[in-house]
N, C-alpha and C. Protein backbone atom coordinates (compact mmCIF):
# COMPACT_ATOMS: atom_id res chain seq x y z
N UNK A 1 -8.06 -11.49 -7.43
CA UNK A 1 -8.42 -11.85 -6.08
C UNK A 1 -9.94 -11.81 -5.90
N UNK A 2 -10.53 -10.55 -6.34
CA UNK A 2 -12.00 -10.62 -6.56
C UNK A 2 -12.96 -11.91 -7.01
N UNK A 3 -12.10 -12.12 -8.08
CA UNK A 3 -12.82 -13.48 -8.85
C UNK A 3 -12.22 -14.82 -7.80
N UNK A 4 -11.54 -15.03 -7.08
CA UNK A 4 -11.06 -15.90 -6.49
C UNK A 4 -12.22 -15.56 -5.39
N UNK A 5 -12.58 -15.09 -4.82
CA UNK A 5 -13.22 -14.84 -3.51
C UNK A 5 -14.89 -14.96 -3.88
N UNK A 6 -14.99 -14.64 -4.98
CA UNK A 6 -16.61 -14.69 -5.64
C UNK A 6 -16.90 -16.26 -5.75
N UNK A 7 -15.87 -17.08 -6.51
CA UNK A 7 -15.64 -18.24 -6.98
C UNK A 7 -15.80 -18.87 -5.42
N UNK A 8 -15.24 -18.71 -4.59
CA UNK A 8 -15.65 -19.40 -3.50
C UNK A 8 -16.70 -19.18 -2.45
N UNK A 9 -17.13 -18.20 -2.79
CA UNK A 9 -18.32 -17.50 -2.26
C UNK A 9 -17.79 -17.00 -0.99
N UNK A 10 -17.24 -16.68 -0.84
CA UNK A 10 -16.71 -15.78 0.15
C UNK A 10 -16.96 -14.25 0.15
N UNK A 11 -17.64 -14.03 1.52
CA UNK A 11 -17.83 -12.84 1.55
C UNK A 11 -16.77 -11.42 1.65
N UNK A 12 -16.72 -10.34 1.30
CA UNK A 12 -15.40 -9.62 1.16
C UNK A 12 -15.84 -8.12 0.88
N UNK A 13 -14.65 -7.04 1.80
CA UNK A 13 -15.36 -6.05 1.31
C UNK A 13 -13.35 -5.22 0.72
N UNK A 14 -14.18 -4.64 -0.32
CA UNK A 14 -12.89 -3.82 -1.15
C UNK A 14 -12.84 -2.26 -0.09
N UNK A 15 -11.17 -1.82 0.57
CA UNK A 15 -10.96 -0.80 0.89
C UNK A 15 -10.25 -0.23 0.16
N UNK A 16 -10.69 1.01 -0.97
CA UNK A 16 -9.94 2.07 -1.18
C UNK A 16 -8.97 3.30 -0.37
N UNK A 17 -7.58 2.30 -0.20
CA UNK A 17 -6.91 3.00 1.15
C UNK A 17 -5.89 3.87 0.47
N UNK A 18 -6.23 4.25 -0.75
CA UNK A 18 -5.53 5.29 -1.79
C UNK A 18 -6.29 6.33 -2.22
N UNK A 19 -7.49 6.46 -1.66
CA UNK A 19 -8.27 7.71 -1.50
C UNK A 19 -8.96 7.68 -0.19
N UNK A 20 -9.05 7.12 1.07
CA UNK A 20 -9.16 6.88 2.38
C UNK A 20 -8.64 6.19 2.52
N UNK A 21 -7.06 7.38 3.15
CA UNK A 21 -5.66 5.89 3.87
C UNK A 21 -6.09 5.78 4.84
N UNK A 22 -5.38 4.38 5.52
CA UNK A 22 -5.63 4.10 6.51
C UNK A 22 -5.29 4.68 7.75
N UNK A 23 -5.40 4.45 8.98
CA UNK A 23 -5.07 5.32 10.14
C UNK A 23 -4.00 4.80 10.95
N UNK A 24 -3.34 5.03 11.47
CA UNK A 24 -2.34 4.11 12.36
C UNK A 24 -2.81 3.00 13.25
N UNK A 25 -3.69 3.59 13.91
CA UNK A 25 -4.86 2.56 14.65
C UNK A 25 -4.88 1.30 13.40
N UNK A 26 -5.84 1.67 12.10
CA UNK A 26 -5.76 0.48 11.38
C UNK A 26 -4.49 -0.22 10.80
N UNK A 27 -3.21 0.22 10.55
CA UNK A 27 -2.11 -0.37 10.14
C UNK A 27 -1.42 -1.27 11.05
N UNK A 28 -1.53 -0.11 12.62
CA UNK A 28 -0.79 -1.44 13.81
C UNK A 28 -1.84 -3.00 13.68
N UNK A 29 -3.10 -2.54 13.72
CA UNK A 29 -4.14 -4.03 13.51
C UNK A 29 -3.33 -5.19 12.20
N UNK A 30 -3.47 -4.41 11.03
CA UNK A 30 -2.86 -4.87 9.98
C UNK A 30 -1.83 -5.71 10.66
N UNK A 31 -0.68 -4.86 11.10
CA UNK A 31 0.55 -5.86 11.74
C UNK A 31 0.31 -6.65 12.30
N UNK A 32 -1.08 -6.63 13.01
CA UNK A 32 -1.38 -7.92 14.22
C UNK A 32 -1.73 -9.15 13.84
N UNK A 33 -2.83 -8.51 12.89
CA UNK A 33 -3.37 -9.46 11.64
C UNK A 33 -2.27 -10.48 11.03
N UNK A 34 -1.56 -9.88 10.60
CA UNK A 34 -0.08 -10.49 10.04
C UNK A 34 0.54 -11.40 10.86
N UNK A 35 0.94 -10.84 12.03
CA UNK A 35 1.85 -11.99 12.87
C UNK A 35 3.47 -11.14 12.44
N UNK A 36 3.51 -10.51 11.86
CA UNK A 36 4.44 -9.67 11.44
C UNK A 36 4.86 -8.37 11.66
N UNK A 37 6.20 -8.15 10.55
CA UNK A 37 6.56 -6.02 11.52
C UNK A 37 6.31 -5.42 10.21
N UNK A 38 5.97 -3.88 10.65
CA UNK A 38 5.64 -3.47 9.52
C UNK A 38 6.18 -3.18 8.38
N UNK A 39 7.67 -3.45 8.31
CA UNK A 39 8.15 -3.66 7.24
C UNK A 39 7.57 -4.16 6.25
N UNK A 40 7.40 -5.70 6.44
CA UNK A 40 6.49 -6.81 5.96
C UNK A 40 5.33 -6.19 4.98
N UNK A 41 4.74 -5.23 5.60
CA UNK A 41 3.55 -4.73 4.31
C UNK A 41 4.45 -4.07 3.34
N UNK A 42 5.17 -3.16 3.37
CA UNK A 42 5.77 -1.99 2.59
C UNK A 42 6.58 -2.72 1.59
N UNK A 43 5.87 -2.14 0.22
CA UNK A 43 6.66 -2.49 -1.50
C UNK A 43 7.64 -1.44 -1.30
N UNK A 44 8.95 -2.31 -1.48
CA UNK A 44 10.34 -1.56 -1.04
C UNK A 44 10.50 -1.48 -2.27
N UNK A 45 10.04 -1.82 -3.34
CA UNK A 45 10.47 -1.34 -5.01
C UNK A 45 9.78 -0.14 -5.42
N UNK A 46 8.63 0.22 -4.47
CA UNK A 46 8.33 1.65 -5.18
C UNK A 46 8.92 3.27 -4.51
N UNK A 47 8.68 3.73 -6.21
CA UNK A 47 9.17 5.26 -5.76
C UNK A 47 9.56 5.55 -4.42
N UNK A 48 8.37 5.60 -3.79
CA UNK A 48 8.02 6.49 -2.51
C UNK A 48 8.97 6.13 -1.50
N UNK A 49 9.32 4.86 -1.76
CA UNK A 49 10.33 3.98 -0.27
C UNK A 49 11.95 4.63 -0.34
N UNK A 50 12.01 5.06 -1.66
CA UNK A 50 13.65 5.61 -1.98
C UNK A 50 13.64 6.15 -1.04
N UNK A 51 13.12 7.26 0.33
CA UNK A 51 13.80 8.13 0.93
C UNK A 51 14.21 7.43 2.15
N UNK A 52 13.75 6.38 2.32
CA UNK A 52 13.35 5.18 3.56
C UNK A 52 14.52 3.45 3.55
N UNK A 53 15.10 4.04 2.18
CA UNK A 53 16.09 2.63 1.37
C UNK A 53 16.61 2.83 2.99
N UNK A 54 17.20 1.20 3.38
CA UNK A 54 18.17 1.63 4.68
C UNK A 54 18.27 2.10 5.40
N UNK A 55 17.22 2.89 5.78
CA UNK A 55 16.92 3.42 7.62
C UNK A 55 16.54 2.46 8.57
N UNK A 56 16.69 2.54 9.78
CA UNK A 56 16.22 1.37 10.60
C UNK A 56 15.33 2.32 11.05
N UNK A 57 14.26 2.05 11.10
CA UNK A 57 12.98 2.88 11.56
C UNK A 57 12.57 2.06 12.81
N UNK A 58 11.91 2.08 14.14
CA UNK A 58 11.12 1.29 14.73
C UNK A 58 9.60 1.09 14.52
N UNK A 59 8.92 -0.03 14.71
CA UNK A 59 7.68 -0.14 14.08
C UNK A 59 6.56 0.60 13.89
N UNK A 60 6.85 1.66 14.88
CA UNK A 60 5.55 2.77 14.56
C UNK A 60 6.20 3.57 13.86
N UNK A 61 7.30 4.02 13.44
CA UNK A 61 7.91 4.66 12.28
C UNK A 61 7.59 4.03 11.10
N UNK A 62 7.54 3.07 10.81
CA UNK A 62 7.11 2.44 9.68
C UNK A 62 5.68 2.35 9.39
N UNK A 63 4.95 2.27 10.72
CA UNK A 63 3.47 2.28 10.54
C UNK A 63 2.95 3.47 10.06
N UNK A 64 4.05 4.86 10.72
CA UNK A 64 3.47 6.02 9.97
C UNK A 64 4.02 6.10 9.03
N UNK A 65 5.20 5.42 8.34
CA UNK A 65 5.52 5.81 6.65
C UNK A 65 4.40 5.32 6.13
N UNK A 66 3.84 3.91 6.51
CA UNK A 66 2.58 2.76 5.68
C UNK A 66 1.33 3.99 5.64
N UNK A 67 0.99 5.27 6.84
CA UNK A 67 0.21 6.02 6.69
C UNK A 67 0.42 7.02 5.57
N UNK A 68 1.59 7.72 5.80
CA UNK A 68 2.09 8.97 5.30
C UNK A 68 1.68 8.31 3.74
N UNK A 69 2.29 7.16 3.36
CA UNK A 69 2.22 7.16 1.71
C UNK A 69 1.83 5.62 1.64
N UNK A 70 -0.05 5.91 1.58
CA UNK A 70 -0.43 4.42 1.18
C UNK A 70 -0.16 3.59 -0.15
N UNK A 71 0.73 4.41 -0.55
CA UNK A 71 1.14 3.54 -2.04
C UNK A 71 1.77 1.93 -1.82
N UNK A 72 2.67 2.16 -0.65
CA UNK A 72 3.78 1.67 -0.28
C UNK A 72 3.08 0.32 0.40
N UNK A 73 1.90 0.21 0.82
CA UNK A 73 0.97 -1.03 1.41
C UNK A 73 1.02 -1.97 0.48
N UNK A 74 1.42 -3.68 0.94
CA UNK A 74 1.41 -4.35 -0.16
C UNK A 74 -0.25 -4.82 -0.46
N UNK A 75 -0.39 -5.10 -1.24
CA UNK A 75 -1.87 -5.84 -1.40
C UNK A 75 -1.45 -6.55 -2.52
N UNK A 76 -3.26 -7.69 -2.49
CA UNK A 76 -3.95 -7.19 -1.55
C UNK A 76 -3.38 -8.12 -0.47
N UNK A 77 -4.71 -7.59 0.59
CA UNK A 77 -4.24 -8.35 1.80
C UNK A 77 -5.72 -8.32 2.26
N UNK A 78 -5.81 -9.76 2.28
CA UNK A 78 -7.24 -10.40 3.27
C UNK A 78 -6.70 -10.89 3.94
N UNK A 79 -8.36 -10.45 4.83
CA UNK A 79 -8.49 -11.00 6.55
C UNK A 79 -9.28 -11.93 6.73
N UNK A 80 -8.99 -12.64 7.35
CA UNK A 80 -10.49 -13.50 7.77
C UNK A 80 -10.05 -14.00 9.25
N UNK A 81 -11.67 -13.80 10.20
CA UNK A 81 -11.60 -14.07 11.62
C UNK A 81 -10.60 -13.47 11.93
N UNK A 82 -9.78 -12.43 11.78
CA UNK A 82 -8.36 -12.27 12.51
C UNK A 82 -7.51 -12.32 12.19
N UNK A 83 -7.25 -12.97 11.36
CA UNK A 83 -6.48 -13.16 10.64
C UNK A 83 -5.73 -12.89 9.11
N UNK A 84 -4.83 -12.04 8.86
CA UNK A 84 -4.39 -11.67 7.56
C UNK A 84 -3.34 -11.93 6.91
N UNK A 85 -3.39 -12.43 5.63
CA UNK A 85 -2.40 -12.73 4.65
C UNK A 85 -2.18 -11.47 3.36
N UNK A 86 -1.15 -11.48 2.93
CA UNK A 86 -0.38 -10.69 1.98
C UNK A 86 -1.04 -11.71 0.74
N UNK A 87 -1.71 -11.06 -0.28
CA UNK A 87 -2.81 -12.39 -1.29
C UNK A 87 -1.51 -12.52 -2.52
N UNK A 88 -0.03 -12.76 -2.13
CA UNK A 88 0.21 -13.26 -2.80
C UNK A 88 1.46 -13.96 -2.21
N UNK A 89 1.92 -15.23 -2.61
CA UNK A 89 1.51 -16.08 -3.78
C UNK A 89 0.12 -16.17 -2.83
N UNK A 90 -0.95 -16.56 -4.13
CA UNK A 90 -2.52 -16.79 -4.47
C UNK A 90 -2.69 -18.25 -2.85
N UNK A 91 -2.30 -18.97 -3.07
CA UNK A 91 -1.89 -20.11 -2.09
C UNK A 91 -1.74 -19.43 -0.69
N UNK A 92 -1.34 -18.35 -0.56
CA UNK A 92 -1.98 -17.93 1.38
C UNK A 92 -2.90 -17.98 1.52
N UNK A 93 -3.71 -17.49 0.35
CA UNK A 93 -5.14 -16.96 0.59
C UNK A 93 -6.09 -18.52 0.42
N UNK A 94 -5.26 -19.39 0.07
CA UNK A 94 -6.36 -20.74 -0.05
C UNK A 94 -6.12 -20.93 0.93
N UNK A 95 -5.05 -20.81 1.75
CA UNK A 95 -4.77 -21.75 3.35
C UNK A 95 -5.58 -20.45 4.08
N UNK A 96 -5.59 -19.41 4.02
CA UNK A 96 -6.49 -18.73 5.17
C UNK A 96 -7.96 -18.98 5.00
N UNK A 97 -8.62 -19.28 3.27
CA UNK A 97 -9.53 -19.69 3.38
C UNK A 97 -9.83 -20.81 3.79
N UNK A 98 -9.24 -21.70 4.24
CA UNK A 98 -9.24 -23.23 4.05
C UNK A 98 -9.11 -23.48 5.81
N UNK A 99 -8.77 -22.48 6.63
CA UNK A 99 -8.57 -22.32 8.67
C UNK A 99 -9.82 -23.05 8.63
């Protein structure tokens, strides 16, 4: 993604949110960013989600699991103007660059 964003000269900044997670404040944004619920970010294939398989949580329950264990955040995920995509498939990130 780095080299994709250099290559277009796009400006970009890297958050290490696995040694400064994010805050709830920043995850509900995330969701906004998205257009989406917070399900939507969370890798349901890792470890951490087993205790979470099949609960119906409501969205700030999920926003604080996305806090409690930033593993579980999908990335990456760029923003631009407001807007945020999940950078994969690679092709969101050309159409958000491309607004």
């Amino acid at each position: 993604m780095i080299e994709l964003l250099n290559k277009e000269n796009q400006p970009f900044q890297t958050i290490d949110y696995l040694n400064a997670p994010l805050t709830v404040d920043q995850v509900t944004e995330l969701v906004k960013m998205l257009g989406g619920e917070p399900l939507a970010l969370i890798r349901q294939k890792e470890e951490a989600f087993t205790p979470y398989k099949g609960k119906e949580l409501t969205d700030k329950e999920w926003i604080e699991v996305i806090v409690k264990h930033p593993i579980l955040l999908q990335r990456p995920i760029v923003i631009k103007e407001g807007v945020a995509v999940v950078g994969r498939p690679i092709e969101k990130v050309y159409e958000l660059m491309n607004r």
